[in-house]
PDB file of N, CA and C in Angstrom:
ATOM      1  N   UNK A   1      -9.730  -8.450  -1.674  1.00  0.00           N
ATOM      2  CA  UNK A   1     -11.142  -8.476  -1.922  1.00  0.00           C
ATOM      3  C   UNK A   1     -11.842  -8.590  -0.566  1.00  0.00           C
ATOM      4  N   UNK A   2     -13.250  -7.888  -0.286  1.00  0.00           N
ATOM      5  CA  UNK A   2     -13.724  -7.735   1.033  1.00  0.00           C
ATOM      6  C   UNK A   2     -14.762  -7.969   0.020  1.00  0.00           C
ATOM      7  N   UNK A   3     -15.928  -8.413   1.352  1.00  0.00           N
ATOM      8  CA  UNK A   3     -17.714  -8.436   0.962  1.00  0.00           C
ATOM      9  C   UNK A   3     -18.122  -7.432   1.544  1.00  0.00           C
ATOM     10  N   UNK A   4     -19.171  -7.090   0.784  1.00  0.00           N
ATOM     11  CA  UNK A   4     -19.971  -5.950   0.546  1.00  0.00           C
ATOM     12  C   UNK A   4     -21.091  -6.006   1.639  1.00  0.00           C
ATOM     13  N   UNK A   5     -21.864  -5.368   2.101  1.00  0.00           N
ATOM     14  CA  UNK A   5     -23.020  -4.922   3.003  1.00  0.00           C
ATOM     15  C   UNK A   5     -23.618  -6.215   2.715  1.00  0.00           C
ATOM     16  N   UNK A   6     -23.884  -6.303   1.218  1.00  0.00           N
ATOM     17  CA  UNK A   6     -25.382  -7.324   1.332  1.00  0.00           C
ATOM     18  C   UNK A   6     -24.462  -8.441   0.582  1.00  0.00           C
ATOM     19  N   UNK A   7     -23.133  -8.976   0.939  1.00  0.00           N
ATOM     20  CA  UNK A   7     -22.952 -10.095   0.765  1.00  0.00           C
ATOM     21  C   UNK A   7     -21.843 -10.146  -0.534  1.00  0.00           C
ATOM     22  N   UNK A   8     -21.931  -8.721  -1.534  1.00  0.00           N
ATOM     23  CA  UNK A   8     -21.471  -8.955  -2.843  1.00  0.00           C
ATOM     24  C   UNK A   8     -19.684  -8.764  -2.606  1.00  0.00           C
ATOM     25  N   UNK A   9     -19.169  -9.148  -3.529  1.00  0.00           N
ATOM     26  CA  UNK A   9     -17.630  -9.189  -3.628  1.00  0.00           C
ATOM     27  C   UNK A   9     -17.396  -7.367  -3.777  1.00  0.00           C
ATOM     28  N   UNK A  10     -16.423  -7.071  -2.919  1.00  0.00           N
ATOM     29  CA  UNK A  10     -15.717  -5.271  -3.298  1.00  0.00           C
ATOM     30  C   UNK A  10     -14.441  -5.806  -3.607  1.00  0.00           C
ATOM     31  N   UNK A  11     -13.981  -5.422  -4.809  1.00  0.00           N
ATOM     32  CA  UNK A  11     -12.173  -5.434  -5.628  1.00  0.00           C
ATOM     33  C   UNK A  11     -12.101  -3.546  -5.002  1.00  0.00           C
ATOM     34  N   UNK A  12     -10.737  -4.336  -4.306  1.00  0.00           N
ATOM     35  CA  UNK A  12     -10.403  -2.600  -4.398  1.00  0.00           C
ATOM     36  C   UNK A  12      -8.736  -2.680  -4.215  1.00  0.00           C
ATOM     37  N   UNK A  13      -8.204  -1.689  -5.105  1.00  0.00           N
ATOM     38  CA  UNK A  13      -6.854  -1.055  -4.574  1.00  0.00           C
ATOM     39  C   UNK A  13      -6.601  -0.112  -4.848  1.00  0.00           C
ATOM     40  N   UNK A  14      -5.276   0.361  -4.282  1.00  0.00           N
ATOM     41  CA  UNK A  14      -4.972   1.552  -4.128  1.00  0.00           C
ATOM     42  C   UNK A  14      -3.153   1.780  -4.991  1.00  0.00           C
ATOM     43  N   UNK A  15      -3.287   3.287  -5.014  1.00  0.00           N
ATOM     44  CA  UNK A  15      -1.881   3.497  -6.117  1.00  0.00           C
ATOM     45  C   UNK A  15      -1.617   4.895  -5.381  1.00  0.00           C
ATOM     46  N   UNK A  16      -0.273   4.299  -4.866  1.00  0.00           N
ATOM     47  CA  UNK A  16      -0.239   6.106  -5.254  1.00  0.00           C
ATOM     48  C   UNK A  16       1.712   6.457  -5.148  1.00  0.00           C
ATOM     49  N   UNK A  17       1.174   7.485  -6.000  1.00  0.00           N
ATOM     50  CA  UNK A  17       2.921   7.408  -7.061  1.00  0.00           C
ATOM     51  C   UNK A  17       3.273   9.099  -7.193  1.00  0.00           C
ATOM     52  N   UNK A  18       2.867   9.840  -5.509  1.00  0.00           N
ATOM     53  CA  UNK A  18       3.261  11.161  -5.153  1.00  0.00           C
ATOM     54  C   UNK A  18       4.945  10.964  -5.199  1.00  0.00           C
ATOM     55  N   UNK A  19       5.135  11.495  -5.832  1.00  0.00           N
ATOM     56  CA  UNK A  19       7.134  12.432  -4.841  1.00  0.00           C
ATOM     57  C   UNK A  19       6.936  12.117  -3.468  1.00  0.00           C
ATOM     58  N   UNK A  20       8.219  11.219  -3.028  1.00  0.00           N
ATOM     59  CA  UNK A  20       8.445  11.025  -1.825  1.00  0.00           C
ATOM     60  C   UNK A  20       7.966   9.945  -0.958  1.00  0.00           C
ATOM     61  N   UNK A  21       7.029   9.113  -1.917  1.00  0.00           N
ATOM     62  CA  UNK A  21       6.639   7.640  -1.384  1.00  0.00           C
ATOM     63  C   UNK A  21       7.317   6.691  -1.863  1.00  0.00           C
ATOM     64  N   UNK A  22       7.491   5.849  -0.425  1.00  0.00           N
ATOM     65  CA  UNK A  22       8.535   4.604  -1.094  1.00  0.00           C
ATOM     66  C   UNK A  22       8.656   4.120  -2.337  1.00  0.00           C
ATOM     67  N   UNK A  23       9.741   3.653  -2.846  1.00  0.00           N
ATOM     68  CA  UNK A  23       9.590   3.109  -4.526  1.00  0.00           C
ATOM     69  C   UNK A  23       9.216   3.956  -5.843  1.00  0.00           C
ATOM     70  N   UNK A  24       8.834   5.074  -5.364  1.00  0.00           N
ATOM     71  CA  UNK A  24       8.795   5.987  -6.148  1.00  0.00           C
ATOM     72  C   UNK A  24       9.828   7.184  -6.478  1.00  0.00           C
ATOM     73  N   UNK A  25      10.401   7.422  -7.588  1.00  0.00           N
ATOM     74  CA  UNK A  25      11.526   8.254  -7.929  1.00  0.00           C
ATOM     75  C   UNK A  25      11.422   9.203  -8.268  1.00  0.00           C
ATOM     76  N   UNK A  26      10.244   9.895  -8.879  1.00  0.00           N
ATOM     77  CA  UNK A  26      10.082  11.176  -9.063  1.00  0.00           C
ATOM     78  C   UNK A  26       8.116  11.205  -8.772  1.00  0.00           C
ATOM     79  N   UNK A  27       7.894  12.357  -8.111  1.00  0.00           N
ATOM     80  CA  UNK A  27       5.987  12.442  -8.146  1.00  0.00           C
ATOM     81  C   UNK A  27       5.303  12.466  -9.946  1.00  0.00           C
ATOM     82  N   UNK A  28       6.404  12.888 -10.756  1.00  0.00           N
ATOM     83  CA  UNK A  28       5.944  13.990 -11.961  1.00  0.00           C
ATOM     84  C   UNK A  28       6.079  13.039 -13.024  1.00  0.00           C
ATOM     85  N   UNK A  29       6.638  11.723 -12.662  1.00  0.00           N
ATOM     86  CA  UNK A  29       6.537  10.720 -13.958  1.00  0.00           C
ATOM     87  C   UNK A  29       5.271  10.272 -14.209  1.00  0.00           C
ATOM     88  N   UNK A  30       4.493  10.863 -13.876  1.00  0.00           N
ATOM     89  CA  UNK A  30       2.487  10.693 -13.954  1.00  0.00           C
ATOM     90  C   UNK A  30       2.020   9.230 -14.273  1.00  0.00           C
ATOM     91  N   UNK A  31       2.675   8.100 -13.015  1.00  0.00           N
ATOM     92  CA  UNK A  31       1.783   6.802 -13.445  1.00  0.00           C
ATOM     93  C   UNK A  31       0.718   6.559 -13.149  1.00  0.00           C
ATOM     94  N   UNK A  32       0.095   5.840 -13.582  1.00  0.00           N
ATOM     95  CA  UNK A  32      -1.265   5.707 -13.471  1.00  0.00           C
ATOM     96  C   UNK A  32      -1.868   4.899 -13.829  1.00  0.00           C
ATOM     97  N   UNK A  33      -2.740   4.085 -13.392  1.00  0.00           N
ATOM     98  CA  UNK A  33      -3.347   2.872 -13.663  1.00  0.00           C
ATOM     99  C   UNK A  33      -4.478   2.342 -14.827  1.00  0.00           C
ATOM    100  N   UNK A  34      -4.333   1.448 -15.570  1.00  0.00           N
ATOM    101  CA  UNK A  34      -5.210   1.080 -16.764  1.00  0.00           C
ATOM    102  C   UNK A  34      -6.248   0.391 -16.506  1.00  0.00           C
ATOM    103  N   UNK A  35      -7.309   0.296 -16.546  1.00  0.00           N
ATOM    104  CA  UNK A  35      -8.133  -0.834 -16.698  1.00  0.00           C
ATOM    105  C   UNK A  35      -8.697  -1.643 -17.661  1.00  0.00           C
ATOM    106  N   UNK A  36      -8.236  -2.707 -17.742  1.00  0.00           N
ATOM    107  CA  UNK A  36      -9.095  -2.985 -19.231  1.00  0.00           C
ATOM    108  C   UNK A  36     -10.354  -4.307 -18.291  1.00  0.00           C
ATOM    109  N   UNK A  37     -11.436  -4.421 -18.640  1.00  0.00           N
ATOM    110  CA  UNK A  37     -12.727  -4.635 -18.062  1.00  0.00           C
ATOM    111  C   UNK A  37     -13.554  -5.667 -19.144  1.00  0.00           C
ATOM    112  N   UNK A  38     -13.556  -6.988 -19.436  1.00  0.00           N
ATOM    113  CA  UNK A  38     -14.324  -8.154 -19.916  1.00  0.00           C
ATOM    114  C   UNK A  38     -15.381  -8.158 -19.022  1.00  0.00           C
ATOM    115  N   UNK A  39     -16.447  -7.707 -19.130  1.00  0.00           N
ATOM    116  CA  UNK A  39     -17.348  -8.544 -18.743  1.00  0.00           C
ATOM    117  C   UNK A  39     -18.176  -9.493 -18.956  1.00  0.00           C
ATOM    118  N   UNK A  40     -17.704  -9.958 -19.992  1.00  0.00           N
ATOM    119  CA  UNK A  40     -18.122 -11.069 -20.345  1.00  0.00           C
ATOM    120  C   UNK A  40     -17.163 -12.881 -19.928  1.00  0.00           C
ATOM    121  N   UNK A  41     -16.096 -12.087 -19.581  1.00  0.00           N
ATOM    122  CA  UNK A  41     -15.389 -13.192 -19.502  1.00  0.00           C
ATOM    123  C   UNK A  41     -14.811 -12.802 -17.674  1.00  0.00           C
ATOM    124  N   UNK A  42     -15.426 -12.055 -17.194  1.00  0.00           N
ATOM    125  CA  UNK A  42     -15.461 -11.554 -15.690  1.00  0.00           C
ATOM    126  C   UNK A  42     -14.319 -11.222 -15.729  1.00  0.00           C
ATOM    127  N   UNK A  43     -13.328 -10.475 -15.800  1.00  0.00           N
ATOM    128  CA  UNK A  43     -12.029 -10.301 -15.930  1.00  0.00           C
ATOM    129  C   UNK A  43     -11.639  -8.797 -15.603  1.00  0.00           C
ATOM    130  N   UNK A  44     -11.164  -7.998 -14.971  1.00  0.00           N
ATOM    131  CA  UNK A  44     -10.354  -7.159 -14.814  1.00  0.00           C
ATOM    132  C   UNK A  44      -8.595  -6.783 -14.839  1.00  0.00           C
ATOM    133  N   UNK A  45      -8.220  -6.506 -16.262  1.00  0.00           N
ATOM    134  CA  UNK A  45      -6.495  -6.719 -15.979  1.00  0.00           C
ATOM    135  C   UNK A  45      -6.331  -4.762 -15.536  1.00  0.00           C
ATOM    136  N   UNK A  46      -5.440  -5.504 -15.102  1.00  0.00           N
ATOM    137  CA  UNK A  46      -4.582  -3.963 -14.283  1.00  0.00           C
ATOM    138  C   UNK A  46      -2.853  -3.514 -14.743  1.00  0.00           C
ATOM    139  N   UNK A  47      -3.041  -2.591 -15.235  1.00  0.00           N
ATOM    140  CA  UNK A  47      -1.743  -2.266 -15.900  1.00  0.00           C
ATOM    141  C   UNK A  47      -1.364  -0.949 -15.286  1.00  0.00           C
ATOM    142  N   UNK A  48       0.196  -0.258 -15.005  1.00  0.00           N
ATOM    143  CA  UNK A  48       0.721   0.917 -14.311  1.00  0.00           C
ATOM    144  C   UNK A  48       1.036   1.472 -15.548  1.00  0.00           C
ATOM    145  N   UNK A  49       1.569   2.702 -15.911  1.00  0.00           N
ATOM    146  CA  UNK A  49       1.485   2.766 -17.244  1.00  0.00           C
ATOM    147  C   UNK A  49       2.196   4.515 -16.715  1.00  0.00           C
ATOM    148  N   UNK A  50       3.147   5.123 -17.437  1.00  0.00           N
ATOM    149  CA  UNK A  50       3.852   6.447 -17.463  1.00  0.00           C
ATOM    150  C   UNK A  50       3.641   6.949 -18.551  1.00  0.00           C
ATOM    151  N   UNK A  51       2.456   7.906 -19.391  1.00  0.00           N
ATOM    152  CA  UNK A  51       2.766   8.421 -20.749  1.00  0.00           C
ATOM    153  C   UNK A  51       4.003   9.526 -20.857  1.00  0.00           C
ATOM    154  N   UNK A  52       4.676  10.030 -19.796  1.00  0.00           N
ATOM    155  CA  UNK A  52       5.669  10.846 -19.747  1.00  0.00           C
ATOM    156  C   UNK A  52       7.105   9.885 -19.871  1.00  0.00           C
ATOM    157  N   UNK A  53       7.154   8.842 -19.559  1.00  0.00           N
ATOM    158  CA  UNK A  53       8.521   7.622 -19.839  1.00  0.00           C
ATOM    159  C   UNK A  53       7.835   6.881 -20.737  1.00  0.00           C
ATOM    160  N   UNK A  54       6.656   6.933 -21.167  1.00  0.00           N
ATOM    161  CA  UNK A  54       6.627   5.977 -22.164  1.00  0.00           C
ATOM    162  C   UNK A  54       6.872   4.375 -21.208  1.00  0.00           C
ATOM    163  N   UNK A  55       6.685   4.096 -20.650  1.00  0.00           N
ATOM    164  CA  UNK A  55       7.022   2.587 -19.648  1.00  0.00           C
ATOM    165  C   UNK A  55       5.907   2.053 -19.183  1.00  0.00           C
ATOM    166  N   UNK A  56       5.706   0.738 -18.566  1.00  0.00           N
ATOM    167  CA  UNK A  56       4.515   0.452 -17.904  1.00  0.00           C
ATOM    168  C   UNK A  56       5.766  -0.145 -16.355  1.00  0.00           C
ATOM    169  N   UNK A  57       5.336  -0.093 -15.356  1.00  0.00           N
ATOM    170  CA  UNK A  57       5.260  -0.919 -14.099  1.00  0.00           C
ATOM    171  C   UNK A  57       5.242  -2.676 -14.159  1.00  0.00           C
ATOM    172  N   UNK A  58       6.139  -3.789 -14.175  1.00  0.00           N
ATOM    173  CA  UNK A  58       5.595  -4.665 -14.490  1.00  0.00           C
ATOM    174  C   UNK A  58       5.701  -5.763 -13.521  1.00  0.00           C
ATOM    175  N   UNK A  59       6.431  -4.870 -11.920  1.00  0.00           N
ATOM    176  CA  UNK A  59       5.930  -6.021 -10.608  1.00  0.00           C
ATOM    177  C   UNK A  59       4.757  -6.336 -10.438  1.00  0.00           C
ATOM    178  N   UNK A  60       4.757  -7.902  -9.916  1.00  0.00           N
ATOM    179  CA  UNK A  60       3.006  -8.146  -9.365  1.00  0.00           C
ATOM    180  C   UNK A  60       2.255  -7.203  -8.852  1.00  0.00           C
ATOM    181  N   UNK A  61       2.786  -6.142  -7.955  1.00  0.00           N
ATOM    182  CA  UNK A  61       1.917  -5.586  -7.460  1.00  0.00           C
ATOM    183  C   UNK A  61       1.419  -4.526  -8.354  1.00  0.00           C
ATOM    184  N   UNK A  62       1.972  -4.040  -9.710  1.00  0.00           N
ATOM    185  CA  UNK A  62       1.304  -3.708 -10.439  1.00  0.00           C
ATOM    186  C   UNK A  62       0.640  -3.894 -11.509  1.00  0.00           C
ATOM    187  N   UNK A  63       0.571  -4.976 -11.728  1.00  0.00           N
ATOM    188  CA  UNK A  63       0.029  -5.557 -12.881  1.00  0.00           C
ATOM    189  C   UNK A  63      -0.360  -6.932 -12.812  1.00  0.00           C
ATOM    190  N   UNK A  64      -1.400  -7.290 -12.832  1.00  0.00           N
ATOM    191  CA  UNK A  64      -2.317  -8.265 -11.836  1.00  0.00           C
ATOM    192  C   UNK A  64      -3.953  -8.183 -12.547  1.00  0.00           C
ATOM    193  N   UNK A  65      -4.365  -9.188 -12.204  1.00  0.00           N
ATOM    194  CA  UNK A  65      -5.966  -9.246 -13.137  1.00  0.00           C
ATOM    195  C   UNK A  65      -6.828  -9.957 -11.846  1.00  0.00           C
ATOM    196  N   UNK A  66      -7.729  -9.418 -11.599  1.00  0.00           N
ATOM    197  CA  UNK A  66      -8.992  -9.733 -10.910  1.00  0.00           C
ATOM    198  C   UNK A  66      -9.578 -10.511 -11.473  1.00  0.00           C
ATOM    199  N   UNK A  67     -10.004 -12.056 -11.446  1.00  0.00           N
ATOM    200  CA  UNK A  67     -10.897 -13.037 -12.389  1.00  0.00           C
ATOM    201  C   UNK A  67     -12.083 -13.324 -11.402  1.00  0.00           C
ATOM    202  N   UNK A  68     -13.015 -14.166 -12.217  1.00  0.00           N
ATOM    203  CA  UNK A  68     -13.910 -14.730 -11.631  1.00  0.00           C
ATOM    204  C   UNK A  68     -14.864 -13.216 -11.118  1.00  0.00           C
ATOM    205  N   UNK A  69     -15.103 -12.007 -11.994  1.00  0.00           N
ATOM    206  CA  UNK A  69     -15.393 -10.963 -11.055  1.00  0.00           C
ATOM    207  C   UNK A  69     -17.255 -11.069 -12.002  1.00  0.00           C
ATOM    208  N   UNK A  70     -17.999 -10.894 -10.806  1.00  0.00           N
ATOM    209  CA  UNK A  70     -19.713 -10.751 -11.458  1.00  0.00           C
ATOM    210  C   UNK A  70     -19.911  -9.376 -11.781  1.00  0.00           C
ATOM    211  N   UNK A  71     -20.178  -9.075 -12.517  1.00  0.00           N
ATOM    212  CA  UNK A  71     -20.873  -7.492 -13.172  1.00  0.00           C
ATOM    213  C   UNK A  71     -21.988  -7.642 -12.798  1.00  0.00           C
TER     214      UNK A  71
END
């Protein structure tokens, strides 16, 4: 998490699950990231997710929830 120009919180990450990047076994197993988004309860969960394996990703680094986040 970094602050923003005028002070506000930026959530940011990054994915990427090309052929030929570390930890990754094939480019074409199409993972890709979920968001599910409370804003009421400030919450962002983060899920990796393959509809071609049918699987989700379930190291920390992929699956992890942003709390405490202001809309």
């Amino acid at each position: 998490m970094n602050d923003g120009e005028n002070g506000n919180k930026v959530y940011q990450m990054l994915a990427n699950y090309q052929e030929g990047v570390a930890g990754v076994e094939k480019g074409e197993n199409a993972f890709m990231r979920i968001l599910k988004i409370d804003t009421e309860k400030g919450v962002v969960e983060v899920k990796t997710y393959s509809p071609y394996l049918n699987t989700y990703k379930t190291e920390k680094d992929q699956e992890f929830v942003f709390e405490n986040v202001k809309f």
